[in-house]
Protein backbone atom coordinates (compact mmCIF):
# COMPACT_ATOMS: atom_id res chain seq x y z
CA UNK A 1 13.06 -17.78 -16.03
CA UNK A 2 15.31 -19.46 -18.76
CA UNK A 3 18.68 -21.11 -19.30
CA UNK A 4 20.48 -19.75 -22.09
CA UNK A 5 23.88 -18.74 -23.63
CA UNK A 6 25.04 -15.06 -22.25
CA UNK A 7 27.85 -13.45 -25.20
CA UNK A 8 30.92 -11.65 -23.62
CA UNK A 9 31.77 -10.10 -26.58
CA UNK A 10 30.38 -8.35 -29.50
CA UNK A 11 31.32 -11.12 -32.06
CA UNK A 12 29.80 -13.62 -29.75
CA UNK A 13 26.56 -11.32 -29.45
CA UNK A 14 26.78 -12.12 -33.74
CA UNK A 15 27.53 -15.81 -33.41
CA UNK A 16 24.39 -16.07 -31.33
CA UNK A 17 22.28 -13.68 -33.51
CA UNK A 18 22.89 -15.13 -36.54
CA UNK A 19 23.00 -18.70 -35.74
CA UNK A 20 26.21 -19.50 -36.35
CA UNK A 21 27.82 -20.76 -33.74
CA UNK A 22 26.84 -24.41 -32.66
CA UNK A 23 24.97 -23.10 -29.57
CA UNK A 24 22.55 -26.28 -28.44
CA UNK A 25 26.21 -28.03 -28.22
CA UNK A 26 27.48 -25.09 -26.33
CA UNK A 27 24.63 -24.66 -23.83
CA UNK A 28 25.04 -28.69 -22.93
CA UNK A 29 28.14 -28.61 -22.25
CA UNK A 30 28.25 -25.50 -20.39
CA UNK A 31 25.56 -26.86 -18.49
CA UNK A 32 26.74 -30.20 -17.94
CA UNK A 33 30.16 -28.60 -16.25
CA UNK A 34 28.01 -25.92 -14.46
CA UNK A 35 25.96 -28.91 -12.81
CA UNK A 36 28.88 -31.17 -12.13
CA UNK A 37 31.48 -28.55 -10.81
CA UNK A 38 29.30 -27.80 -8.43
CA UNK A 39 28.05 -30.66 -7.00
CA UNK A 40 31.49 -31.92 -6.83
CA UNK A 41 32.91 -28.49 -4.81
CA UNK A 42 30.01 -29.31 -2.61
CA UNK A 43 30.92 -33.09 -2.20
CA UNK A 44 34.13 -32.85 -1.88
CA UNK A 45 33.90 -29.62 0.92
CA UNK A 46 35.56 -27.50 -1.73
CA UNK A 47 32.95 -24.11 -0.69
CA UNK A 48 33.23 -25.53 3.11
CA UNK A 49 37.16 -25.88 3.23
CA UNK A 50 36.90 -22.12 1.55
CA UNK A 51 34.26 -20.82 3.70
CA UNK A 52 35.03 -17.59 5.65
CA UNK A 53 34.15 -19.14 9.20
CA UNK A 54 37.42 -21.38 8.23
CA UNK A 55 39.63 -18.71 7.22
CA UNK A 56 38.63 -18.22 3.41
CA UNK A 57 41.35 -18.14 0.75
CA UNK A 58 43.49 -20.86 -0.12
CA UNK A 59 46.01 -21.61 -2.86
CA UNK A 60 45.03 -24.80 -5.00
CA UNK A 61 48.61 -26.80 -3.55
CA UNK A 62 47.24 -25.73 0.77
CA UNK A 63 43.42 -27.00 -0.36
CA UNK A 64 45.14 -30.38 -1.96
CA UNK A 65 47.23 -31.02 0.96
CA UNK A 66 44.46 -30.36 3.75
CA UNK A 67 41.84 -32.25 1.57
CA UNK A 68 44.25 -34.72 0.82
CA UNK A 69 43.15 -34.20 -2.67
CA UNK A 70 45.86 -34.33 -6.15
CA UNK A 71 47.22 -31.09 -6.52
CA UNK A 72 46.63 -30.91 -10.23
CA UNK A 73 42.99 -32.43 -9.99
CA UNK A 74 42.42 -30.14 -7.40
CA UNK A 75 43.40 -26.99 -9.06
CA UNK A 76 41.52 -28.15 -12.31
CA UNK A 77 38.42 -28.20 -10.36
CA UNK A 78 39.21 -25.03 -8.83
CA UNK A 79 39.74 -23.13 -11.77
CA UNK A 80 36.77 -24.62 -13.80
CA UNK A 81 34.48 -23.42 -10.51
CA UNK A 82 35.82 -19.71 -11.37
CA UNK A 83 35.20 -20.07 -14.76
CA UNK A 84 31.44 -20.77 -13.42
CA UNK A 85 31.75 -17.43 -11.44
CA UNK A 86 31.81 -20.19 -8.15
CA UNK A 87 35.39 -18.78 -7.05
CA UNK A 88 37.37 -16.31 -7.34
CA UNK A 89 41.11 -16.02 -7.94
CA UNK A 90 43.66 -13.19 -6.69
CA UNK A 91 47.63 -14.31 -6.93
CA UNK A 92 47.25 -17.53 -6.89
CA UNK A 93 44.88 -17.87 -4.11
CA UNK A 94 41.45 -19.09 -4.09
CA UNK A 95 38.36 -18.04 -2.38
CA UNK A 96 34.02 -18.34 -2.76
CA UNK A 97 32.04 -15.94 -5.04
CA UNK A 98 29.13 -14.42 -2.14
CA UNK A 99 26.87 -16.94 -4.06
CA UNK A 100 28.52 -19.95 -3.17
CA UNK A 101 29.00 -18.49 0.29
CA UNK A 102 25.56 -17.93 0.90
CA UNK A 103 24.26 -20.68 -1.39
CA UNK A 104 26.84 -24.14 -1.00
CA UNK A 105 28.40 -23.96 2.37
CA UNK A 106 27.02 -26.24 4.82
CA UNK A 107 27.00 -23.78 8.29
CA UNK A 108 25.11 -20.77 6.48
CA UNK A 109 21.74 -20.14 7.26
CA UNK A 110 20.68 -20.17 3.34
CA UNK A 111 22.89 -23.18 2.93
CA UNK A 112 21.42 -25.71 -0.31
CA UNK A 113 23.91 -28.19 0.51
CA UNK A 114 21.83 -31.16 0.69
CA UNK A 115 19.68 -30.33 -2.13
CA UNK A 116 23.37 -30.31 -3.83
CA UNK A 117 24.12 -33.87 -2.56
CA UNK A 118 20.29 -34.88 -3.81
CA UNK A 119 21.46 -33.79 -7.50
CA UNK A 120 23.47 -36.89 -7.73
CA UNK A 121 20.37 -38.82 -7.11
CA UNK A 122 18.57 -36.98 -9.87
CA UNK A 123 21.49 -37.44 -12.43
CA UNK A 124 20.69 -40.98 -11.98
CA UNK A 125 17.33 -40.55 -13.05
CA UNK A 126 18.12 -38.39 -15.71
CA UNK A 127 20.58 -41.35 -16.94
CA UNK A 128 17.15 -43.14 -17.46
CA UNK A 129 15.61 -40.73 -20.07
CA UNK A 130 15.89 -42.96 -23.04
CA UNK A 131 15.00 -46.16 -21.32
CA UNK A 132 11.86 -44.34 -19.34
CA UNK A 133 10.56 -42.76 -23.51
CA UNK A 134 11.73 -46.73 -25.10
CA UNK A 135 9.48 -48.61 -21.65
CA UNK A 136 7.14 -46.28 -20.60
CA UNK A 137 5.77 -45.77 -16.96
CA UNK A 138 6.94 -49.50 -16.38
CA UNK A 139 10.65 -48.46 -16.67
CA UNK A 140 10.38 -45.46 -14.12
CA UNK A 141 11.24 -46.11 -10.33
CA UNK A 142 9.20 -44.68 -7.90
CA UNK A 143 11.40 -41.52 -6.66
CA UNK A 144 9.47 -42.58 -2.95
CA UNK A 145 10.38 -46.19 -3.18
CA UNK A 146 10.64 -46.73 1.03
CA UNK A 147 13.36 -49.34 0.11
CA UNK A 148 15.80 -46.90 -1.47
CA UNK A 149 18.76 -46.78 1.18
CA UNK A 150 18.91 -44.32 4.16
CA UNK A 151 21.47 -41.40 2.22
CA UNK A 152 18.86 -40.89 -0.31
CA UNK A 153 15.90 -40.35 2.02
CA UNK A 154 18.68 -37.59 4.06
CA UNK A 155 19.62 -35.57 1.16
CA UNK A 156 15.74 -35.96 -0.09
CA UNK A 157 14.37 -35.10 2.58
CA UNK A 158 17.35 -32.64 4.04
CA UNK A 159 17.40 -30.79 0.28
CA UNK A 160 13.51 -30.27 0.56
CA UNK A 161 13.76 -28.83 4.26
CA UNK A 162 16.66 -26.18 3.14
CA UNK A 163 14.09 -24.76 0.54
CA UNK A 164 11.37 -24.65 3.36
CA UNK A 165 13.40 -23.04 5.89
CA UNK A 166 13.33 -20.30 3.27
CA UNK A 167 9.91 -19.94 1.81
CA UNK A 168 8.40 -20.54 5.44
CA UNK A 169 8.30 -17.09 6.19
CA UNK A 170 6.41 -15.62 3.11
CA UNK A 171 4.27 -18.94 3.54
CA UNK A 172 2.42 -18.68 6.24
CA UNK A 173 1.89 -14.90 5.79
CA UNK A 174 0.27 -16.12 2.22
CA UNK A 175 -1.91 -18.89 3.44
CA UNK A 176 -4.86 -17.36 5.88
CA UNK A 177 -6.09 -19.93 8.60
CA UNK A 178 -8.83 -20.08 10.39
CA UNK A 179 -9.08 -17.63 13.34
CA UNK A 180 -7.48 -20.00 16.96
CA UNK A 181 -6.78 -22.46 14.34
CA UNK A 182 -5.60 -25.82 16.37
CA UNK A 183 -5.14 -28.67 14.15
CA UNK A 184 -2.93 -28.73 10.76
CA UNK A 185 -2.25 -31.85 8.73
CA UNK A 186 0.72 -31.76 6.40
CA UNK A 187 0.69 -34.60 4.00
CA UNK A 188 3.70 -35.59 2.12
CA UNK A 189 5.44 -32.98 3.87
CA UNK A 190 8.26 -35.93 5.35
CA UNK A 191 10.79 -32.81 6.12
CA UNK A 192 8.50 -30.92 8.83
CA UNK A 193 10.02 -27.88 8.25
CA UNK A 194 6.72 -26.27 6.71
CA UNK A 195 4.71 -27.50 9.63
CA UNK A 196 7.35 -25.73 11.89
CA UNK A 197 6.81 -22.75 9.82
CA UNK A 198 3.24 -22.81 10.66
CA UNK A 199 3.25 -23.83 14.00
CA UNK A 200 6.10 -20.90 14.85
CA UNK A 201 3.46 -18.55 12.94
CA UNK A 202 0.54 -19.36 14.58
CA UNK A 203 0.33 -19.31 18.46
CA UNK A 204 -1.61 -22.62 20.09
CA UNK A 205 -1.65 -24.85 16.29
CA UNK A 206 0.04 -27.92 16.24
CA UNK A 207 0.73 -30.08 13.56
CA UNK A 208 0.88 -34.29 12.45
CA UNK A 209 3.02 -34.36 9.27
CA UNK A 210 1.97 -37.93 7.05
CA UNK A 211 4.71 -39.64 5.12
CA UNK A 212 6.63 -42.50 4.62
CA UNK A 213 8.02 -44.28 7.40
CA UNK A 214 11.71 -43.86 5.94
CA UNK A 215 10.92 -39.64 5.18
CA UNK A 216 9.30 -39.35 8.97
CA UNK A 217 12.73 -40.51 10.33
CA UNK A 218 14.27 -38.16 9.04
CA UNK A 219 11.89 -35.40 9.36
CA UNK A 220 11.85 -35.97 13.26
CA UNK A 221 15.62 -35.17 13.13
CA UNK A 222 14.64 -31.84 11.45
CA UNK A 223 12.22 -30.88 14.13
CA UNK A 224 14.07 -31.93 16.87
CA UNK A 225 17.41 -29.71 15.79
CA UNK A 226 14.72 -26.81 15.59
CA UNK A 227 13.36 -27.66 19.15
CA UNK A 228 9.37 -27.88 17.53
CA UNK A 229 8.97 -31.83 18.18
CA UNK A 230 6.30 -30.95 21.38
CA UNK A 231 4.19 -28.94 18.62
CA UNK A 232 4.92 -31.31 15.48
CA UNK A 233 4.07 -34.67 15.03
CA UNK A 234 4.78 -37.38 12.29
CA UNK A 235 1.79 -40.15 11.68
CA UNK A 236 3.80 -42.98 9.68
CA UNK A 237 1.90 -44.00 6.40
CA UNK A 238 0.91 -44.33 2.80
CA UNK A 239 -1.11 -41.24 2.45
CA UNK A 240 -3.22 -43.02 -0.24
CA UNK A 241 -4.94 -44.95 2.59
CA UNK A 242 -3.65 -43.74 6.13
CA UNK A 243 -6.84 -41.79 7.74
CA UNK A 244 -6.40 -37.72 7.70
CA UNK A 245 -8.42 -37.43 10.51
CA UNK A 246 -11.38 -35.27 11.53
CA UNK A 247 -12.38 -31.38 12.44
CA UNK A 248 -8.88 -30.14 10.81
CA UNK A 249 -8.41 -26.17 10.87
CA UNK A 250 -5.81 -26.64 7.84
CA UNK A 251 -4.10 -29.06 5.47
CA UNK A 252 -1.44 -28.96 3.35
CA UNK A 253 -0.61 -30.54 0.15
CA UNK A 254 2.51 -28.82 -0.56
CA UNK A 255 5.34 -30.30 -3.58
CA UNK A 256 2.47 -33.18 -3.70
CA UNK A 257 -0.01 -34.00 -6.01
CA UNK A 258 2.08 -34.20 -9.25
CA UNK A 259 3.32 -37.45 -7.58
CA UNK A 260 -0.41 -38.49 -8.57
CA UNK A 261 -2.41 -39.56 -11.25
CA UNK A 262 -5.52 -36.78 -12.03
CA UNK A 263 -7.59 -39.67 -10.64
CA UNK A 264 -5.52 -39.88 -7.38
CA UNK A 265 -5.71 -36.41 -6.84
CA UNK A 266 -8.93 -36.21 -7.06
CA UNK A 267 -9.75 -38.57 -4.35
CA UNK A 268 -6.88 -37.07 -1.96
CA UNK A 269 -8.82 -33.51 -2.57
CA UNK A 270 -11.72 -35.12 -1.33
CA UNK A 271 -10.42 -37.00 1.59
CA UNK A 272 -9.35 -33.49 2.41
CA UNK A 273 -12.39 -31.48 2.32
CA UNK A 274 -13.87 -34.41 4.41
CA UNK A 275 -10.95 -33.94 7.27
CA UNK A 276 -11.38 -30.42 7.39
CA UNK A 277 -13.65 -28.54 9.51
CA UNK A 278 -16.34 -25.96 8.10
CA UNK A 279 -14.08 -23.16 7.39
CA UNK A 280 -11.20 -24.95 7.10
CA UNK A 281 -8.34 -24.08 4.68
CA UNK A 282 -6.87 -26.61 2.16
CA UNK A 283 -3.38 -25.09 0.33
CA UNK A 284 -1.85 -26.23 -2.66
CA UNK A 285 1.52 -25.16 -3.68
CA UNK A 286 3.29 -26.77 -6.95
CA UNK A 287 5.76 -26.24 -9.36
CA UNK A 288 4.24 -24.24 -12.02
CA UNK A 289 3.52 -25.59 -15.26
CA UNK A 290 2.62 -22.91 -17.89
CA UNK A 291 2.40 -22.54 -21.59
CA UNK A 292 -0.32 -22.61 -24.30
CA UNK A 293 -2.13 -24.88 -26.48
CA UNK A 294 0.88 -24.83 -28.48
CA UNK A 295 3.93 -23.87 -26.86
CA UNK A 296 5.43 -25.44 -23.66
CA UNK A 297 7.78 -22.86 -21.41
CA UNK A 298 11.35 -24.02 -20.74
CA UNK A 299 10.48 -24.68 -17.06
CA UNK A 300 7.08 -26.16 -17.20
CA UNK A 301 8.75 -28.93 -20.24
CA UNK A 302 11.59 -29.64 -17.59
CA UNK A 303 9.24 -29.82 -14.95
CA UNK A 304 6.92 -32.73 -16.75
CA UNK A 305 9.67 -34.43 -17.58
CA UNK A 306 10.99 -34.79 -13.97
CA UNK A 307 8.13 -36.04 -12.58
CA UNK A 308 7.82 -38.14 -15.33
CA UNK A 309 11.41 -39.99 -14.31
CA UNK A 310 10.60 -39.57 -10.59
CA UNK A 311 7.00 -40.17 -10.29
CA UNK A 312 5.46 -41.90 -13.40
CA UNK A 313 3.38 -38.59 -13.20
CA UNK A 314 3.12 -35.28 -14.66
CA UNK A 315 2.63 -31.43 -14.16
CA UNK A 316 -0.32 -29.88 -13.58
CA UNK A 317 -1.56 -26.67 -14.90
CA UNK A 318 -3.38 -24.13 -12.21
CA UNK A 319 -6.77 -24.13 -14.01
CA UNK A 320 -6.67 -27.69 -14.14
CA UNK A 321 -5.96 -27.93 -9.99
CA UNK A 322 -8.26 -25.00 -9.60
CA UNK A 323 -10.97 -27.44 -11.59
CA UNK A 324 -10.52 -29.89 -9.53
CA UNK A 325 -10.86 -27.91 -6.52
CA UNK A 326 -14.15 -26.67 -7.56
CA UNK A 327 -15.41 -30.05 -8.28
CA UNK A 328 -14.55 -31.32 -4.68
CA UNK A 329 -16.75 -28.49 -3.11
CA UNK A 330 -14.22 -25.72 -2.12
CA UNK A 331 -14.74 -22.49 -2.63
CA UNK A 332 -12.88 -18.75 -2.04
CA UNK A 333 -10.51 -20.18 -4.42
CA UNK A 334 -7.34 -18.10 -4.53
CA UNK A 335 -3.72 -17.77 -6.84
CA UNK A 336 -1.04 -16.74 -5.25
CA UNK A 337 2.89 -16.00 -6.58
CA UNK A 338 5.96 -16.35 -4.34
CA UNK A 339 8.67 -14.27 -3.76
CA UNK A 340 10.64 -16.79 -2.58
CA UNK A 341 9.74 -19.61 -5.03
CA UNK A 342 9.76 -18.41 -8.47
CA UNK A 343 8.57 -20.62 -11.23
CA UNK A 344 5.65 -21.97 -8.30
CA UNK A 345 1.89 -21.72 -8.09
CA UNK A 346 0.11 -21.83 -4.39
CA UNK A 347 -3.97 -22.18 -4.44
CA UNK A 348 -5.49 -21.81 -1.42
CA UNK A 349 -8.89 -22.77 -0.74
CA UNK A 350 -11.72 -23.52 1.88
CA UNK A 351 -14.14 -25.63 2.84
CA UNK A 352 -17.74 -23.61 2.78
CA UNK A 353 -18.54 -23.06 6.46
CA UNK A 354 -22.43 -25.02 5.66
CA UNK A 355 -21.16 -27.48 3.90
């Protein structure tokens, strides 16, 4: 999946063809007021005050004076967010596109609102780029720093479970537990909503999620709202040294180890195969990172770099997590692709039932 310049006309299809046209200025600042538009028609309950649960169109002067919003800012904003295919416009009157529906409104089931509100976060990482490549690692703040303030860890945390709540499903069909499986650990996995998944899946498991005391907070809210706090469990720690436990039928190291240096991983994969009981599943599931020897994809390059600004870390390839699988003893080794998360890798993996 890439990012790129789409020509609405045939002398644009030329201007792009022939390399006329200034396109890497083009394709920044389309993307620049892409990303912004839309995280400020989510901030500033644009998509909500336009939603159809709360009557749906509205003409740019009715949305001003029930936001309380400028009239002209308002329907600047507005017409920029059609321009983005965000809105659309009929006489005067505005109302969402089915993606921003679906996608940006707070009460639907498939809402990404949070994860919208968690952008603003990452623009201030981005904002770091030339002081992280000038400094190095020591100029990179630790994206799970438990003193950053209690709005980052919601929309963190919050953003993370909205993506959950819609992998879970294909999840837990793609990761195979042991038969009566009782006892899953999730680590890192502050949000809950995967150990939900699981425990909703799987009749009699319950589950101890290990973060961060400031992630666990919030991840009890999550499990309480979907009435799974009897079955799911949060152990407050740094999983680098809080104990995983002992005779585990599963554990999860899901959006995880790229926070980690190949020597921290390494020990956390064995820590793992120690916790888990013969026949015991471990699952990894990461961004993917692919490319050859001498090319880099679009998403594995933005990927790296991410991490890189959130994590002093980078991306790992699947042979090289498969590698270090096989080194910690597991075995049955499998590759899965998602449905539901393109542009992801999931290994799963168990623990040989003599070992």
């Amino acid at each position: 999946m890439r990012v790129g310049l789409i020509p609405q006309s045939f002398l644009e299809r030329i201007s792009l063809s022939s390399n006329v046209g200034p396109t890497p200025i083009l394709l920044a600042v389309w993307g620049l007021g892409a990303c912004r538009t839309m995280m400020a028609g989510v901030r500033l309950g644009i998509f909500d005050a336009l939603s159809r649960d709360k009557g749906g169109d509205r003409s740019a002067e009715e949305l001003a004076r029930q936001l309380g919003y400028d009239p002209a800012g308002t329907e600047t904003l507005l017409d920029a967010l059609v321009g983005f295919g965000h809105l659309s416009r009929r006489d005067g009157r505005y109302q969402n596109g089915k993606v921003a529906e679906k996608w940006f409104t707070a009460n639907s089931k498939s809402s990404l609102h949070n994860m919208v509100l968690f952008l603003y976060h990452v623009w201030d990482f981005m904002n770091s780029l030339e002081e992280a490549v000038r400094g190095g690692k020591s100029h990179v703040r630790d994206l799970h720093d438990p003193e950053r303030p209690p709005e980052f860890w919601e929309h963190y945390l919050r953003g993370l479970a909205e993506f959950a709540r819609l992998q879970g499903w294909e999840m837990v069909r793609r990761v195979p537990l042991p038969k009566n499986a009782k006892s899953l650990l999730d680590v890192g996995g502050g949000h809950g909503m995967f150990s939900v998944a699981f425990c909703r899946y799987h009749e009699g498991l319950a589950a101890d999620v290990l973060d961060f005391p400031p992630a666990a907070a919030v991840g009890r809210s999550v499990v309480a709202e979907e009435r799974m706090d009897h079955r799911v469990r949060f152990i407050e720690g740094d999983l680098r040294h809080t104990d995983f436990g002992q005779d585990r039928d599963a554990i999860l190291l899901f959006i995880l180890v790229h926070h980690f240096s190949p020597e921290e991983v390494q020990r956390i994969l064995a820590r793992a195969f120690a916790a888990l009981r013969p026949g015991g599943t471990i699952a990894i599931f990461e961004p993917e990172h692919r490319g050859g020897s001498d090319d880099v994809t679009q998403s594995g390059g933005m990927m790296e770099l991410m991490f890189f600004l959130t994590s002093r870390a980078r991306a790992y390839r699947e042979e090289t997590l498969r590698g270090w699988l096989e080194k910690a003893k597991f075995d049955r080794i499998r590759t899965t692709r998602l449905l539901t998360a393109p542009m992801t890798v999931l290994l799963t993996a168990r623990r040989p039932e003599h070992a």
